[in-house]
Protein backbone atom coordinates (compact mmCIF):
# COMPACT_ATOMS: atom_id res chain seq x y z
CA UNK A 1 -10.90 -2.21 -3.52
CA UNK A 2 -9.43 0.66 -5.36
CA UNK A 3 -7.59 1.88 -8.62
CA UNK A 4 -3.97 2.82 -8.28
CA UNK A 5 -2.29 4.28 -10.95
CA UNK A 6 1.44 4.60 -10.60
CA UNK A 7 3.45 7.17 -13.14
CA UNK A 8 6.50 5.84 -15.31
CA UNK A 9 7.95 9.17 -15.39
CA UNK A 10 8.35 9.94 -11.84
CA UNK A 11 6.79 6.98 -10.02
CA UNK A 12 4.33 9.29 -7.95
CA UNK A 13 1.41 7.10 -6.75
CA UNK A 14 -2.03 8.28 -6.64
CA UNK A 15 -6.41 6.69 -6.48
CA UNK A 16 -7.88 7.07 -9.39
CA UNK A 17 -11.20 5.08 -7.90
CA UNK A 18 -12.95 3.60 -4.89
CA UNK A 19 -16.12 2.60 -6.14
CA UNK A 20 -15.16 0.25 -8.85
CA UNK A 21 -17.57 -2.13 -10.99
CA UNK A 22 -15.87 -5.08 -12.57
CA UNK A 23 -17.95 -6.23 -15.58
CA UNK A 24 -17.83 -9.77 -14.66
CA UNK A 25 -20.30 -11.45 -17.01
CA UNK A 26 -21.00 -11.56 -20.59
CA UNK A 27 -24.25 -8.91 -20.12
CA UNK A 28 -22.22 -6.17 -17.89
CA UNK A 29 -19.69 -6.61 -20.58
CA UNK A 30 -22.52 -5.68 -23.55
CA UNK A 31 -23.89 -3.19 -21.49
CA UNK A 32 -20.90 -1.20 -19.90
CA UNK A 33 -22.72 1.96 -19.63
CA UNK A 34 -25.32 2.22 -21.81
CA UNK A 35 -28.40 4.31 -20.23
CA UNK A 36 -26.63 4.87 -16.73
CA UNK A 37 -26.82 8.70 -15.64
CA UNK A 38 -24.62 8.59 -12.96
CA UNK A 39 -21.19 8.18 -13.36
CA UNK A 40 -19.47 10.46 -10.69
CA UNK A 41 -15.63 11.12 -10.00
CA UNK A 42 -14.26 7.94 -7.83
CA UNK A 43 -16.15 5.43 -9.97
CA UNK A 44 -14.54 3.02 -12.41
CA UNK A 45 -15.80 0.03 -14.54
CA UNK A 46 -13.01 -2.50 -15.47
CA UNK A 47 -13.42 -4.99 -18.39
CA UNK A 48 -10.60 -7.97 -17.46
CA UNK A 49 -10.53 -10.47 -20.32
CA UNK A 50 -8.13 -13.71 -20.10
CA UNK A 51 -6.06 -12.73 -23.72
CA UNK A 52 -4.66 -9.40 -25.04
CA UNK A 53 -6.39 -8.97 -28.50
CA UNK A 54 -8.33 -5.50 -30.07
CA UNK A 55 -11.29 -4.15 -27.47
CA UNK A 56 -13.50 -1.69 -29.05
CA UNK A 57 -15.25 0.78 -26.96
CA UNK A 58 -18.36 2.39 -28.38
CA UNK A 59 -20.44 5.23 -26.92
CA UNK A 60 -23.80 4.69 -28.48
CA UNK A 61 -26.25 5.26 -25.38
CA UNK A 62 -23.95 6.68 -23.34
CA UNK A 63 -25.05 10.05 -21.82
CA UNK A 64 -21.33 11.85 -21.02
CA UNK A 65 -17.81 11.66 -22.23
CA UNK A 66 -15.47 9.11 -20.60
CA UNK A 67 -11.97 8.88 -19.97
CA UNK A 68 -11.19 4.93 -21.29
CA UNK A 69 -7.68 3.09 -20.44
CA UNK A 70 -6.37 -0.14 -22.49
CA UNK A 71 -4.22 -1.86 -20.66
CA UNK A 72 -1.72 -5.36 -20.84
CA UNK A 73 -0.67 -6.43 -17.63
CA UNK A 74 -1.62 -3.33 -15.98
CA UNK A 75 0.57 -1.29 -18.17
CA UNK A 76 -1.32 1.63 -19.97
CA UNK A 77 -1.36 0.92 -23.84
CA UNK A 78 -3.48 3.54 -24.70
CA UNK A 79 -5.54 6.37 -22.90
CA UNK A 80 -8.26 8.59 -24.49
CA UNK A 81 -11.58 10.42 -23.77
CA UNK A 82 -14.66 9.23 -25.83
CA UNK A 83 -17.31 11.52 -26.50
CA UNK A 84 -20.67 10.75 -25.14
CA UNK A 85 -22.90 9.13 -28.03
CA UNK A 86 -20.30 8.91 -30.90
CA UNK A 87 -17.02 8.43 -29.66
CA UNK A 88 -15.64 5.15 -30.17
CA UNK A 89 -11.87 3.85 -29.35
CA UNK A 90 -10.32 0.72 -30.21
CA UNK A 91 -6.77 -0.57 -28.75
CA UNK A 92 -5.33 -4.10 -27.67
CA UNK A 93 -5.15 -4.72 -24.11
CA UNK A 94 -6.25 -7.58 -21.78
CA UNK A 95 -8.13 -5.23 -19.44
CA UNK A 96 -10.16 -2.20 -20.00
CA UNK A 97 -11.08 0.54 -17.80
CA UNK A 98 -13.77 3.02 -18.09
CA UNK A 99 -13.50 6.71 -16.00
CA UNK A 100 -15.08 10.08 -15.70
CA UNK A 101 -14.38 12.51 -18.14
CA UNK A 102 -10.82 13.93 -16.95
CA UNK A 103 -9.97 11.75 -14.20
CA UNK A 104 -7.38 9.87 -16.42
CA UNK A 105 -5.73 13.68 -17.40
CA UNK A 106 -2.31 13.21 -15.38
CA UNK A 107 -2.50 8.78 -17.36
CA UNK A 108 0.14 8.69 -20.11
CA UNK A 109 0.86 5.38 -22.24
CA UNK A 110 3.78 3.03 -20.11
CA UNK A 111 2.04 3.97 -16.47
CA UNK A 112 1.17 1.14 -14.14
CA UNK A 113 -2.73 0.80 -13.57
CA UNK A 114 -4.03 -1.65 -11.10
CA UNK A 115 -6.84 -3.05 -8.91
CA UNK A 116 -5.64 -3.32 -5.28
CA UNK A 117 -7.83 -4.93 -2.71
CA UNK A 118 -8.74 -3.08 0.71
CA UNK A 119 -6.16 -3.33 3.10
């Protein structure tokens, strides 16, 4: 499985993950990343939930800045880094997507982010 992201601008397709963690129960989704030192380049942790509504992302316990993507049927709503500790971002979206610091540079809001299974 990997993360594809897909630019509106000029449709140029590119990985932003292979090692991706899908918070699948209600304690991965409290947890996220809280005390975890390794989060290298290639990793991602996706938050799917079955509505679009507000999904706040705090930092509290997290050791480095992220790279965080709101999304609504795999369309990018919002894209910002959070600060390790303090940051905190809030957006609506029905899927959530956590990143190392500056792999979501080249993201912009109305991109196409998705999960596609190994071929």
């Amino acid at each position: 499985m990997y993360l594809k992201h897909i630019s509106h601008t000029d449709s140029s397709v590119d990985t932003l993950a292979t090692d991706i963690e899908i918070a699948a129960t209600w304690c991965t989704h409290i947890r996220g990343l809280m005390f975890r030192r390794d989060f290298s380049v290639g990793s991602a942790l996706v938050f799917q939930f079955d509505r679009v509504t507000q999904r706040t992302i705090h930092m509290l316990f997290v050791y480095s800045d992220i790279d965080v993507l709101w999304l609504k049927d795999d369309i990018v709503k919002k894209c910002t880094r959070l600060s390790a500790w303090y940051g905190i971002g809030t957006a609506e979206g029905d899927t959530v997507i956590e990143l190392p610091s500056g792999v979501a540079g080249a993201i912009s809001t109305g991109d196409t982010v998705r999960i596609v299974a190994d071929d």
